[in-house]
Protein backbone atom coordinates (compact mmCIF):
# COMPACT_ATOMS: atom_id res chain seq x y z
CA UNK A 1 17.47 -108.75 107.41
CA UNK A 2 15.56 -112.31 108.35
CA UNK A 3 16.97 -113.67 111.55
CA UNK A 4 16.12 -117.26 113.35
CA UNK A 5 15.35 -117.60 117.11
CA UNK A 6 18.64 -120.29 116.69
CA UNK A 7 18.42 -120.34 120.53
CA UNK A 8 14.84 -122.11 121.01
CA UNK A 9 11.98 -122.14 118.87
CA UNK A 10 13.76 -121.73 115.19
CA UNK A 11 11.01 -118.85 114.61
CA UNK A 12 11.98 -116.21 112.04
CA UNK A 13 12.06 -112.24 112.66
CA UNK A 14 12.94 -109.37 110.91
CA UNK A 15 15.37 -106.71 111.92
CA UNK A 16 14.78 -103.13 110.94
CA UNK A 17 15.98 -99.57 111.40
CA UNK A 18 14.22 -97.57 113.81
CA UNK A 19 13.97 -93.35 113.67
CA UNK A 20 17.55 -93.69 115.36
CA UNK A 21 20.25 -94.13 113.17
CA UNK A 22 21.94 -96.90 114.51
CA UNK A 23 19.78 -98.53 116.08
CA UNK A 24 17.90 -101.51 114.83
CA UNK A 25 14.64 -103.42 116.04
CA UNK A 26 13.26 -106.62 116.02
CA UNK A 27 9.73 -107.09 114.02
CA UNK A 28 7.44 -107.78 115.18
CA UNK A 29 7.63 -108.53 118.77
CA UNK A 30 5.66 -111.57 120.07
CA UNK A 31 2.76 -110.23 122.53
CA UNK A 32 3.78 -113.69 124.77
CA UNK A 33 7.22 -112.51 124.70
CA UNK A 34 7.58 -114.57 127.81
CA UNK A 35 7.63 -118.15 126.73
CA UNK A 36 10.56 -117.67 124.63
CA UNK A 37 12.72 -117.38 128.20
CA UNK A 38 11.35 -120.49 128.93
CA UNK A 39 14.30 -122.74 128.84
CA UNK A 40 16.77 -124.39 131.34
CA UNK A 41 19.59 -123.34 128.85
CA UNK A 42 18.83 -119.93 129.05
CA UNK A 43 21.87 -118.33 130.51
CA UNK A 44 20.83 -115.73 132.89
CA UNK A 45 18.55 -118.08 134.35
CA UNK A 46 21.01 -121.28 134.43
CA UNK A 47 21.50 -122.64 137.81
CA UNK A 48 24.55 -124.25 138.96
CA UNK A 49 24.37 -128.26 137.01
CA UNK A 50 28.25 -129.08 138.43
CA UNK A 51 29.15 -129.74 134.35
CA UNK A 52 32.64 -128.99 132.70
CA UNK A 53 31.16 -126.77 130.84
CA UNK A 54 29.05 -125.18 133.38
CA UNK A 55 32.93 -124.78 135.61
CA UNK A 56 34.77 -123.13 132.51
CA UNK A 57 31.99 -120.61 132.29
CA UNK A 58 31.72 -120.15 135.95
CA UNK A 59 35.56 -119.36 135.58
CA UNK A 60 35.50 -117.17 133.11
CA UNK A 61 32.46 -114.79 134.44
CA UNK A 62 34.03 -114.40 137.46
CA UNK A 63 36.60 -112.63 135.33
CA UNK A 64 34.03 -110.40 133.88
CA UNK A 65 31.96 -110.25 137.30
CA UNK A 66 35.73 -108.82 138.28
CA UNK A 67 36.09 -106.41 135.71
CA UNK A 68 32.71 -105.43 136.00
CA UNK A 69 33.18 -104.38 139.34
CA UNK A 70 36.38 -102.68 139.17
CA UNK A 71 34.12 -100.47 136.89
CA UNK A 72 32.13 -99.40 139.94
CA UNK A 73 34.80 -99.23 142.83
CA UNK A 74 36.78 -96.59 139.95
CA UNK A 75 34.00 -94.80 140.24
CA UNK A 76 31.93 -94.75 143.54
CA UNK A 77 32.40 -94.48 147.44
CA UNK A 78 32.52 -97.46 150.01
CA UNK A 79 28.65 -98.83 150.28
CA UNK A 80 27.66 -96.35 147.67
CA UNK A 81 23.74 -97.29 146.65
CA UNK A 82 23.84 -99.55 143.27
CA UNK A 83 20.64 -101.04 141.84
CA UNK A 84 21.15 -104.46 139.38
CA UNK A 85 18.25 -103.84 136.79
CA UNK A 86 17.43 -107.46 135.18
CA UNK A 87 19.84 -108.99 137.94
CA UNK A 88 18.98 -112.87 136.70
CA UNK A 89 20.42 -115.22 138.44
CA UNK A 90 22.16 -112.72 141.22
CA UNK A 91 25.79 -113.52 139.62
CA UNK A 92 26.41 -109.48 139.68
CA UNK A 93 24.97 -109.07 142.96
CA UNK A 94 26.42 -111.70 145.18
CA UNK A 95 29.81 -110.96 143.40
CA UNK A 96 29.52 -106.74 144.89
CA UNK A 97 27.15 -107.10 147.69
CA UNK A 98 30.12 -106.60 150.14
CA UNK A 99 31.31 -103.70 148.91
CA UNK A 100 28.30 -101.65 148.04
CA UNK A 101 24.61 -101.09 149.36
CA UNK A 102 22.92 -103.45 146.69
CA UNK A 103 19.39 -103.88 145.33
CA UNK A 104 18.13 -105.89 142.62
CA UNK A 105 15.53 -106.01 140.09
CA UNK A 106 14.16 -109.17 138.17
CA UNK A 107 10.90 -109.75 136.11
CA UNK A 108 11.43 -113.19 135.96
CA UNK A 109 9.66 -115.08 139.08
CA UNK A 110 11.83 -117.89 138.75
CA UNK A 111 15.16 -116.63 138.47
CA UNK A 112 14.17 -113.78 141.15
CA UNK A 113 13.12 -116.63 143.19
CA UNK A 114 16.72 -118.60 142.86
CA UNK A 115 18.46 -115.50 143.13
CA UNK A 116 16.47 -114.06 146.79
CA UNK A 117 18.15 -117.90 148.32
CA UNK A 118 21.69 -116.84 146.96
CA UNK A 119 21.69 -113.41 148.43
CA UNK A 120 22.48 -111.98 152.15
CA UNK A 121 22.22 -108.11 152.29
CA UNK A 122 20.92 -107.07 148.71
CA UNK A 123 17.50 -106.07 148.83
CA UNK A 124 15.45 -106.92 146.00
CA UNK A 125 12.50 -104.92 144.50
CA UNK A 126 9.63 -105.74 142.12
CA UNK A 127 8.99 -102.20 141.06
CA UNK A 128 11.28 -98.84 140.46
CA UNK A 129 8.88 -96.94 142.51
CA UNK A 130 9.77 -98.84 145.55
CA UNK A 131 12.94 -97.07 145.69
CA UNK A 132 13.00 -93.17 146.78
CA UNK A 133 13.93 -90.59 144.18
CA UNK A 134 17.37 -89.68 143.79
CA UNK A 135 18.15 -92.42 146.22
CA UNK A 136 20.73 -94.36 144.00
CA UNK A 137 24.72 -94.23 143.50
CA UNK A 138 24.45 -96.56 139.98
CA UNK A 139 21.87 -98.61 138.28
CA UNK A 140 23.64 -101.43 136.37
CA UNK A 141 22.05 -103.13 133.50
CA UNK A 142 24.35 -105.78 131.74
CA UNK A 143 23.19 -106.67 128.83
CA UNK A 144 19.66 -106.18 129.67
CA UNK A 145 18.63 -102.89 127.99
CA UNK A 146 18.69 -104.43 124.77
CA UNK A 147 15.36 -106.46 126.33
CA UNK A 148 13.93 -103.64 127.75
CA UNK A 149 10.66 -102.49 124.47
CA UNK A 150 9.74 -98.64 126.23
CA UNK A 151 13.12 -98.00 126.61
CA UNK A 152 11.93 -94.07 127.07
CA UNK A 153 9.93 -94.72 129.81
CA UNK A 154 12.30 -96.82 131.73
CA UNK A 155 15.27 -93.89 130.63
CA UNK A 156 13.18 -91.53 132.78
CA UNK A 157 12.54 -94.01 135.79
CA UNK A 158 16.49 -94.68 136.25
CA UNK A 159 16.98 -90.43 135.49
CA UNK A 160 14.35 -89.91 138.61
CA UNK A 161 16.12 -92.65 140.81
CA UNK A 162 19.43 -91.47 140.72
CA UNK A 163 21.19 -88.88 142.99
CA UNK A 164 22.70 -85.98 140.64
CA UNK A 165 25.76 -86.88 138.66
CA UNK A 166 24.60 -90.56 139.11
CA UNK A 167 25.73 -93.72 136.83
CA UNK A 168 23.71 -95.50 134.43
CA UNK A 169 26.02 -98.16 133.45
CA UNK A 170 24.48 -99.99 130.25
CA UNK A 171 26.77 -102.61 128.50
CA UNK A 172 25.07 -104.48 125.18
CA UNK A 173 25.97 -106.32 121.94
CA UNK A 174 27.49 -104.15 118.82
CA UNK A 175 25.70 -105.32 116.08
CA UNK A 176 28.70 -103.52 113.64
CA UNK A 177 31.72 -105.28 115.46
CA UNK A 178 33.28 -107.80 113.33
CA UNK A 179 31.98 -111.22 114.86
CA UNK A 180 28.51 -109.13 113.60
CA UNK A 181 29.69 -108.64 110.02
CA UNK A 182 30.93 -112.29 109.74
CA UNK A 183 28.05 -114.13 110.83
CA UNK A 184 25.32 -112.09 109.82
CA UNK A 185 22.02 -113.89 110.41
CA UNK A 186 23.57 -116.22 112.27
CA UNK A 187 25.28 -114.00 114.97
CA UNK A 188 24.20 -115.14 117.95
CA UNK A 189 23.72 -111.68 120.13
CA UNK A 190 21.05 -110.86 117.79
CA UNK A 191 19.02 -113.46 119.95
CA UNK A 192 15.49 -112.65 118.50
CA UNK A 193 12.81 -112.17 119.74
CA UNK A 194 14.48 -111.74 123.15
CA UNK A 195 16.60 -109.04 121.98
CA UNK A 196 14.33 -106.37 121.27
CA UNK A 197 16.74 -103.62 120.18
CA UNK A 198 20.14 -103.67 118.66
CA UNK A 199 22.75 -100.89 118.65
CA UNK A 200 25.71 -99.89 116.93
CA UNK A 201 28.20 -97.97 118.67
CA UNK A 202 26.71 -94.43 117.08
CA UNK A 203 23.58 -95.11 117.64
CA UNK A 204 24.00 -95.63 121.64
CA UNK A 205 26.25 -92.60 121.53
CA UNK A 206 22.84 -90.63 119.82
CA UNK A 207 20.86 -91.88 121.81
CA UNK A 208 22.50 -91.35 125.29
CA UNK A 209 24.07 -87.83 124.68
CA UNK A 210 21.11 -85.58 125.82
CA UNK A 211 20.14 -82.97 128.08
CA UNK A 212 19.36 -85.95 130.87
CA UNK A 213 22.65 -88.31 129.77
CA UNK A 214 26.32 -87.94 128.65
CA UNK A 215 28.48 -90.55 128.04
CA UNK A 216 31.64 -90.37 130.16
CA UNK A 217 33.52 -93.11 128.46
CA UNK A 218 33.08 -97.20 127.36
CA UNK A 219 34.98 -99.78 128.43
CA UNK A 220 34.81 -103.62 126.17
CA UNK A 221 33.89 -106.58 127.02
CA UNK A 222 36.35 -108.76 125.42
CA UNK A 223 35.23 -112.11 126.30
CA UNK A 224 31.98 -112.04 124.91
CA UNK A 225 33.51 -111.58 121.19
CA UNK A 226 34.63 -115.37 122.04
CA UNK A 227 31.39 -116.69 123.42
CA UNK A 228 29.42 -115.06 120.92
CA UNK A 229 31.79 -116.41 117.86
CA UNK A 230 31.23 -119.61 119.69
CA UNK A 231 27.78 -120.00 119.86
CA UNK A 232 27.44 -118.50 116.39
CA UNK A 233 29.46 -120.96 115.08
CA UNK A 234 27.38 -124.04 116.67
CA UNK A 235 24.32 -122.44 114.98
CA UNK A 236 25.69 -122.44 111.75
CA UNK A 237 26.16 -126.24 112.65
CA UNK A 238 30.44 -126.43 112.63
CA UNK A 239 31.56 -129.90 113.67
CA UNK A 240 34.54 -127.59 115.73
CA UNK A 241 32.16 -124.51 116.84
CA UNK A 242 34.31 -124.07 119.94
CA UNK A 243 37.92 -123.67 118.07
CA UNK A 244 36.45 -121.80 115.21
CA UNK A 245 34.73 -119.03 117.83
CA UNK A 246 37.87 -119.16 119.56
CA UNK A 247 40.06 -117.71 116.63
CA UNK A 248 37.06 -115.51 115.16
CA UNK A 249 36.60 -114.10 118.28
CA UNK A 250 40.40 -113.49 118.71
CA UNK A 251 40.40 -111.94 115.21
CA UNK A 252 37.22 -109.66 116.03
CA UNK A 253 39.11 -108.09 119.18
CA UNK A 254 41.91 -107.39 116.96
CA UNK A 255 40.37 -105.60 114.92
CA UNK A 256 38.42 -104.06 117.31
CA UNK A 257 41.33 -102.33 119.26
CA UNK A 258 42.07 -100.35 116.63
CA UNK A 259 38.64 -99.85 115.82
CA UNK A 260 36.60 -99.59 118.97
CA UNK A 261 34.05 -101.80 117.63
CA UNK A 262 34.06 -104.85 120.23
CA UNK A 263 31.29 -107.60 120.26
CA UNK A 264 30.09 -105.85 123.39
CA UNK A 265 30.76 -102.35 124.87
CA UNK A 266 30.01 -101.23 128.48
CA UNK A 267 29.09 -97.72 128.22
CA UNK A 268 29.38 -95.69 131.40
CA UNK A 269 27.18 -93.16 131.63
CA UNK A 270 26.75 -89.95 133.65
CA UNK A 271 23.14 -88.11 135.00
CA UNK A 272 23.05 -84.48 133.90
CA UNK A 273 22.10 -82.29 136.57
């Protein structure tokens, strides 16, 4: 399948299967992947602008910055050691820094930059290997690992970092949800060439069930089905984008609770000893 870069440059990528069933790749990957996160509107990156819009999405990820967290305090101890991998703008990390010992990773010198004046106790890091083997709690990546290209290597890194019985808590796009299978090219959590990988519920649950990972359980995240159907929508240029998302999005969780294929899944994921 041919997919536009709707989001920025209006480039066009292929996405193909990889030896995973279930997993799908974009093709080819740009070797100055960088420039195409160069963009004010860029989400993760997106600094407080005091807009409407910018308020009703602050309101709503505070919701999922909620949910999120209830995730962790289910299933660690009081300061327990959690690293944000691909924190952005420090959303995640300001949001749990109380509760936990936090650290947090960002490639990005800009948004690693807005996020180090946001922050009070969290401790960020520019490389893995600045952190002690077996040191960590969790490592949190939401929706990052679908950015991530040697997605082996980095597997190992978290594997080495965490204490036994550790989290790796991985939540990204489900490319055979419904909001998926009604846009098609036009589904906006494909977001080539930034999204590098794409997985289907199967293939995450191939890939992660190994000697080194099992999967204890996944949890949805329902809002993005409406965002997603949302911004799919505007790029397929609908005069009402943010009513028509709304009700495709409500139709795709629907479906999805009987299903278990949601727009996004979290899946929470336990270190084999």
């Amino acid at each position: 399948m041919k997919v536009k870069d709707h989001f920025l440059t209006q480039e066009t990528f292929e996405i193909i299967p990889t030896e995973i069933a279930g997993i799908l790749k974009t093709h080819p990957i740009p070797n100055n992947l960088d420039k195409y996160y160069e963009s004010e509107k860029y989400i993760s990156h997106n600094q407080d602008k005091g807009s409407l819009k910018e308020k009703i999405y602050k309101r709503f990820q505070k919701i999922n910055l909620n949910f999120k967290r209830n995730i962790l305090a289910n299933e660690l101890y009081k300061k327990a050691a959690v690293l944000d991998y691909g924190c952005g703008a420090g959303e995640f990390l300001k949001f749990i820094e109380e509760d936990f010992t936090t650290f947090g990773f960002e490639p990005n010198k800009t948004a690693r930059e807005y996020t180090a004046k946001k922050l009070t106790s969290t401790t960020l890091i520019e490389d893995l290997e600045e952190l002690e083997n077996e040191s960590l709690d969790a490592i949190t990546l939401w929706h990052v690992f679908e950015h991530i290209e040697d997605q082996k290597i980095k597997l190992n890194q978290f594997y080495n970092k965490l204490k036994s019985n550790g989290l790796l808590i991985i939540a990204v796009p489900n490319y055979t949800s419904n909001d998926a299978k009604r846009y098609k090219k036009y589904w906006a959590a494909y977001d080539v060439p930034r999204h590098i990988y794409h997985f289907s519920k199967s293939g995450m649950e191939q890939m992660m069930n190994n000697k080194q990972w099992k999967i204890k359980y996944t949890r949805p995240l329902i809002l993005d089905a409406f965002y997603i159907s949302m911004l799919s929508e505007k790029y397929k240029k609908s005069p009402i984008f943010w009513l028509k998302g709304f009700v495709f999005g409500a139709i795709s969780n629907f479906k999805a609770s009987k299903t278990g294929e949601f727009s996004s899944l979290i899946y929470i994921i336990e270190k084999n000893r």
